[in-house]
C-alpha atoms as a PDB file:
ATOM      1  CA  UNK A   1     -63.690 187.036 -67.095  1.00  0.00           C
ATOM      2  CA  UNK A   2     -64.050 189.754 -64.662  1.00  0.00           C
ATOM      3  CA  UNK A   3     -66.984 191.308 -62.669  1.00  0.00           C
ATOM      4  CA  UNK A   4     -67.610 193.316 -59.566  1.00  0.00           C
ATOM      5  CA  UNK A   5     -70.197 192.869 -57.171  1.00  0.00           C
ATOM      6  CA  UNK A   6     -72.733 195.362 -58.072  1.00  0.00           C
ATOM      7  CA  UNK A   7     -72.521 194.061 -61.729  1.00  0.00           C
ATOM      8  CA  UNK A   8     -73.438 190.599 -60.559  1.00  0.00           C
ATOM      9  CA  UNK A   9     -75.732 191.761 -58.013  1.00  0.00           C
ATOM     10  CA  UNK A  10     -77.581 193.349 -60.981  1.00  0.00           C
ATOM     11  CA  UNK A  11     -77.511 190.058 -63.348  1.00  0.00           C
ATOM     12  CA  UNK A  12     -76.265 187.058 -61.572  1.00  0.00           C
ATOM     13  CA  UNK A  13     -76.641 185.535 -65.361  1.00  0.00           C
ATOM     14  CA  UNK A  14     -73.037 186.285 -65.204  1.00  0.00           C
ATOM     15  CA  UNK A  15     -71.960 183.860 -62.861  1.00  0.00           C
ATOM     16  CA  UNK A  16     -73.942 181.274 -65.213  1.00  0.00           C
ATOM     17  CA  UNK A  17     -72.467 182.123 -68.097  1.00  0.00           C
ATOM     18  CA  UNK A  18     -69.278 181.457 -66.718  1.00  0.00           C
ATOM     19  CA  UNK A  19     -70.220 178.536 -65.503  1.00  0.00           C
ATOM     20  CA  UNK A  20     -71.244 177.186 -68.820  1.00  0.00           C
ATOM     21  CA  UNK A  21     -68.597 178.380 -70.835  1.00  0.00           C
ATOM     22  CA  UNK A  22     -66.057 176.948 -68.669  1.00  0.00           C
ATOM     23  CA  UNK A  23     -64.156 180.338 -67.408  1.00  0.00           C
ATOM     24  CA  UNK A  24     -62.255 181.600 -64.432  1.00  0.00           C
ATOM     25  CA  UNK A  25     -64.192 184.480 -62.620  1.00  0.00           C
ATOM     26  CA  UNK A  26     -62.664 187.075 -60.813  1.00  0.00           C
ATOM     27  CA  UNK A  27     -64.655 189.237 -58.632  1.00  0.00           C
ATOM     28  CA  UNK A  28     -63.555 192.682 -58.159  1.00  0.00           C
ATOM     29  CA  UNK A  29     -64.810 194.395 -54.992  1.00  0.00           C
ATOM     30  CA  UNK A  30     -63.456 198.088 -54.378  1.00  0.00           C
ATOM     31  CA  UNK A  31     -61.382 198.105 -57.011  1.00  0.00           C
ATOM     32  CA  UNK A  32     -58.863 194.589 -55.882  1.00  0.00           C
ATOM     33  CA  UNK A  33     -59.977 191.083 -57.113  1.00  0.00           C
ATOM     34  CA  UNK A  34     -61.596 189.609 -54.261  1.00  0.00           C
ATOM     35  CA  UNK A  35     -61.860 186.201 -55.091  1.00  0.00           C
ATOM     36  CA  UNK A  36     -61.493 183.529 -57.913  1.00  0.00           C
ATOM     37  CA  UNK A  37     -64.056 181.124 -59.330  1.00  0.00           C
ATOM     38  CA  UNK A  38     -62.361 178.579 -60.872  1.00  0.00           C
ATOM     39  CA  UNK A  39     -64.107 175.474 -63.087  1.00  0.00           C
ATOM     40  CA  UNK A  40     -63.085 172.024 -61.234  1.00  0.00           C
ATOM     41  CA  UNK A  41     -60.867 169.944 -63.387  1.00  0.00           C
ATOM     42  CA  UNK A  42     -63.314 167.059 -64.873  1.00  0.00           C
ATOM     43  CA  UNK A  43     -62.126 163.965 -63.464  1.00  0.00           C
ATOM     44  CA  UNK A  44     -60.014 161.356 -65.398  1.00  0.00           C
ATOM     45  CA  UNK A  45     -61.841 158.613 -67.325  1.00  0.00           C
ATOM     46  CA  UNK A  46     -61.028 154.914 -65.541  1.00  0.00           C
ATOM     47  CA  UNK A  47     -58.660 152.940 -67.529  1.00  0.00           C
ATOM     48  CA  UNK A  48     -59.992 149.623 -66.961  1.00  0.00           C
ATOM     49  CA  UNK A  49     -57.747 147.690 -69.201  1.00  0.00           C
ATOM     50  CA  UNK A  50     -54.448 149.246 -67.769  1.00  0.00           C
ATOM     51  CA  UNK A  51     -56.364 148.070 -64.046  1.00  0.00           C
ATOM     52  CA  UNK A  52     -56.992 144.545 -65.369  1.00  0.00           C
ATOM     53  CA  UNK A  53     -53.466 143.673 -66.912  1.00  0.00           C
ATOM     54  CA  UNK A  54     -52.314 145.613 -63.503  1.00  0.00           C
ATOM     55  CA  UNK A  55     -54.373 142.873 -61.788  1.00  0.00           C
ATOM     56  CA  UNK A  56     -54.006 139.718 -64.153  1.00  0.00           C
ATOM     57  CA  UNK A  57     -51.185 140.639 -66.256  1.00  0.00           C
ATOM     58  CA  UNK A  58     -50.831 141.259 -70.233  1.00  0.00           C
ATOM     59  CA  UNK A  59     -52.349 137.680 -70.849  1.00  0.00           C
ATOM     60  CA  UNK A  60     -54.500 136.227 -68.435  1.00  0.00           C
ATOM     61  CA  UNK A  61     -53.637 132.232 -67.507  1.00  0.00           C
ATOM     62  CA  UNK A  62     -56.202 129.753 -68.913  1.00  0.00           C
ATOM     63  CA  UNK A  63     -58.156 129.531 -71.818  1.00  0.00           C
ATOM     64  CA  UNK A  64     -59.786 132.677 -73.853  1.00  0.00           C
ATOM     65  CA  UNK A  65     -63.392 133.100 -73.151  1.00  0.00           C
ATOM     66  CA  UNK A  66     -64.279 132.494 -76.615  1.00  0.00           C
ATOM     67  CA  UNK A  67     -62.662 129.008 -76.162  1.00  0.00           C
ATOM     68  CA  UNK A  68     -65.016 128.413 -72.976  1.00  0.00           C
ATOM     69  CA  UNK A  69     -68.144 129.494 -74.671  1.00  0.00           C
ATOM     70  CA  UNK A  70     -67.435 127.321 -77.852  1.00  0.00           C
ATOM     71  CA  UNK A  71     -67.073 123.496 -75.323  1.00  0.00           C
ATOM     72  CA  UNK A  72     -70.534 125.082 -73.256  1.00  0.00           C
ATOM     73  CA  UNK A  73     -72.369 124.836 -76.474  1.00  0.00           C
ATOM     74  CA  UNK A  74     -71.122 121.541 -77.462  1.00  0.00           C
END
């Protein structure tokens, strides 16, 4: 999306529309693209199981947590 200065000057809508749609916005001023808006990249989603076996390995040493619960209700 492109826009000069006077045009957003007029309705700054435009810079919320980009916003919300995702979009690069160049700004023209004087005819030459004076600068780029660009969206951030959303940040990566934690992968908590690759952390844990990272941390305790594929199989944990011990018994399974099921195991534990069943002997605290006995």
């Amino acid at each position: 999306m492109t826009a000069t200065l006077e045009e957003i000057h007029r309705d700054p809508a435009i810079l919320d529309r980009a916003i919300t749609r995702g979009e690069s916005l160049e700004i023209v001023a004087a005819g030459v693209v004076a600068a780029t808006m660009v969206p951030r990249a959303k940040p990566a989603e934690p992968d908590f199981l690759a952390r844990a076996q990272r941390i305790w390995g594929a199989a944990p040493a011990g018994k399974p947590l099921s195991e534990l619960v069943a002997e605290g209700r006995d």
